[in-house]
Protein backbone atom coordinates (compact mmCIF):
# COMPACT_ATOMS: atom_id res chain seq x y z
CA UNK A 1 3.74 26.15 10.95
CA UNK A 2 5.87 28.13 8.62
CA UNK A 3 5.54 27.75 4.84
CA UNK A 4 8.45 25.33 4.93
CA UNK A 5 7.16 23.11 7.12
CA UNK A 6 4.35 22.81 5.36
CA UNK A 7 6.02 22.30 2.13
CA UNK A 8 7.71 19.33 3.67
CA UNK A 9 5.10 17.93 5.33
CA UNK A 10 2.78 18.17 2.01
CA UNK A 11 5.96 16.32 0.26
CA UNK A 12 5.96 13.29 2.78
CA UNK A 13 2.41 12.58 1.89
CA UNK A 14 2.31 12.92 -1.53
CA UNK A 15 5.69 10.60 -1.32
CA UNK A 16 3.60 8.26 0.92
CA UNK A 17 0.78 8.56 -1.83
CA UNK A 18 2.96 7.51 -4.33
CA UNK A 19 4.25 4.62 -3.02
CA UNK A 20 -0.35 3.24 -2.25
CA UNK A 21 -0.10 4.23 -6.24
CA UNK A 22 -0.48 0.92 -7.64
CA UNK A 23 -2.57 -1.85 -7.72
CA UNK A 24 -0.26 -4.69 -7.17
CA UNK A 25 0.90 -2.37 -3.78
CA UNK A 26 -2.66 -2.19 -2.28
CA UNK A 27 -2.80 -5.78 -3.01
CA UNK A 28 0.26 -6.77 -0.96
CA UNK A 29 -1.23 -4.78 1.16
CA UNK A 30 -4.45 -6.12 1.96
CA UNK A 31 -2.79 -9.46 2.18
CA UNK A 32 -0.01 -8.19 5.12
CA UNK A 33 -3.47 -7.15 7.13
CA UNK A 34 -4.16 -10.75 7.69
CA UNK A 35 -0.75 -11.24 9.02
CA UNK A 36 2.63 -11.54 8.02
CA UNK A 37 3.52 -12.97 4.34
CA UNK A 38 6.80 -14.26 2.79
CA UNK A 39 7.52 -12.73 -0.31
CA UNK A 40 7.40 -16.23 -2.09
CA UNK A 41 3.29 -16.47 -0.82
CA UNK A 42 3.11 -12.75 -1.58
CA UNK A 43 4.16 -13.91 -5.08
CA UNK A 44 1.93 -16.38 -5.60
CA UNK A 45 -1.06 -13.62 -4.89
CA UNK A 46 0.30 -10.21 -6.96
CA UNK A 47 1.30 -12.68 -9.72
CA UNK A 48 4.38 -11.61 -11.90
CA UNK A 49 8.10 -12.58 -11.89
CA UNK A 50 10.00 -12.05 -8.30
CA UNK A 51 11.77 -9.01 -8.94
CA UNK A 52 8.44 -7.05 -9.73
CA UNK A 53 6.65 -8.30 -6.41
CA UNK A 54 10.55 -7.59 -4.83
CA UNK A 55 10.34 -3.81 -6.00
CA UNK A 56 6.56 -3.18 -4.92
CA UNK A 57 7.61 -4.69 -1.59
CA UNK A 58 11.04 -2.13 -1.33
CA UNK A 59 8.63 0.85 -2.45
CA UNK A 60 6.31 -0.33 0.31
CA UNK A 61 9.34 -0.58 3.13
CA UNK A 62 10.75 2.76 1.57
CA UNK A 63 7.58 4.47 2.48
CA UNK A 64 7.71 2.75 6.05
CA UNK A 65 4.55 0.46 5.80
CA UNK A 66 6.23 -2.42 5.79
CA UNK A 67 9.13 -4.28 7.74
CA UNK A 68 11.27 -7.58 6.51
CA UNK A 69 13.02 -9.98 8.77
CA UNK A 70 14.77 -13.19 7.71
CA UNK A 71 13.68 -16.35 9.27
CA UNK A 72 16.35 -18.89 8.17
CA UNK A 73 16.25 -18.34 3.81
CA UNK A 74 13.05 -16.88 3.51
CA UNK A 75 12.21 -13.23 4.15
CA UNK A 76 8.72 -12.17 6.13
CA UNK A 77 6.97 -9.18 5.31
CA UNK A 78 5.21 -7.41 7.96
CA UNK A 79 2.30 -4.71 8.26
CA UNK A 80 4.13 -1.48 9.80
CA UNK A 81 1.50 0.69 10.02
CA UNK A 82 -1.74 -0.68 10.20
CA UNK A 83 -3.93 2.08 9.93
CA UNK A 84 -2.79 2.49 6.50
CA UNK A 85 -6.33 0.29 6.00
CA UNK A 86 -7.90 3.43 7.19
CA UNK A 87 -6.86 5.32 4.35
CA UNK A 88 -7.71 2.59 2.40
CA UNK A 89 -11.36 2.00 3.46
CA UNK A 90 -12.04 5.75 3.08
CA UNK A 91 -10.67 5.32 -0.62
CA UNK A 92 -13.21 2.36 -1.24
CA UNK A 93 -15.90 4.72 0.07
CA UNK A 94 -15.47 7.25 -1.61
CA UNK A 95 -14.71 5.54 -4.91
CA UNK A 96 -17.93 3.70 -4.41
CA UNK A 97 -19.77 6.85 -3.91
CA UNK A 98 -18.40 8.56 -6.96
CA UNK A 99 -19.88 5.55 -8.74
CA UNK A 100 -23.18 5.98 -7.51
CA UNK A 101 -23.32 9.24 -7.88
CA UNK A 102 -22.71 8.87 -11.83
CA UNK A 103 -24.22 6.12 -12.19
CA UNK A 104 -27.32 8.10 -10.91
CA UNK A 105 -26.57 10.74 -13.04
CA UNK A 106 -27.08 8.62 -16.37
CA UNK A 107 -30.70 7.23 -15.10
């Protein structure tokens, strides 16, 4: 793979990264992995005024982990790529972990 390549490939992850790089995000998330939302229940959970939970969602469908479709005048949000949870898990281990491990440290 020339240097490049690699270049680009290292910017499409961090890009991805950015987009998992808030709170209300990984929320959304964790709700789509029970099944498909519309934004107004998606609301209710992240909390806010609509066009906050509207950007996280077009940061989240910029990134290609989620997909919209209309269903009469409401728009569904759906999971795209589920092994995003993965990711997410490994996070949550590792943060855990981390914890431990300091937590340890202070005993």
């Amino acid at each position: 793979m020339t240097d490049r390549k690699k270049l680009s490939r290292a910017q499409g992850r961090a890009d991805l990264l950015k987009a998992l790089a808030h709170s209300s995000r990984l929320l959304i998330l964790d709700v789509l992995a029970e099944g498909d939302r519309c934004v107004c229940e998606l609301h209710e959970v992240v909390g806010g005024d609509m066009s906050t939970v509207s950007k996280h969602l077009s940061v989240l469908r910029n990134a290609g982990l989620v997909t919209d479709r209309r269903q009469g005048t409401q728009i569904f949000y759906h999971l795209e790529c589920p092994c995003i949870n993965n990711l997410l898990a490994c996070v949550e281990s590792t943060a855990r972990e981390a914890i431990r491990v300091r937590m340890a440290a202070l005993q």
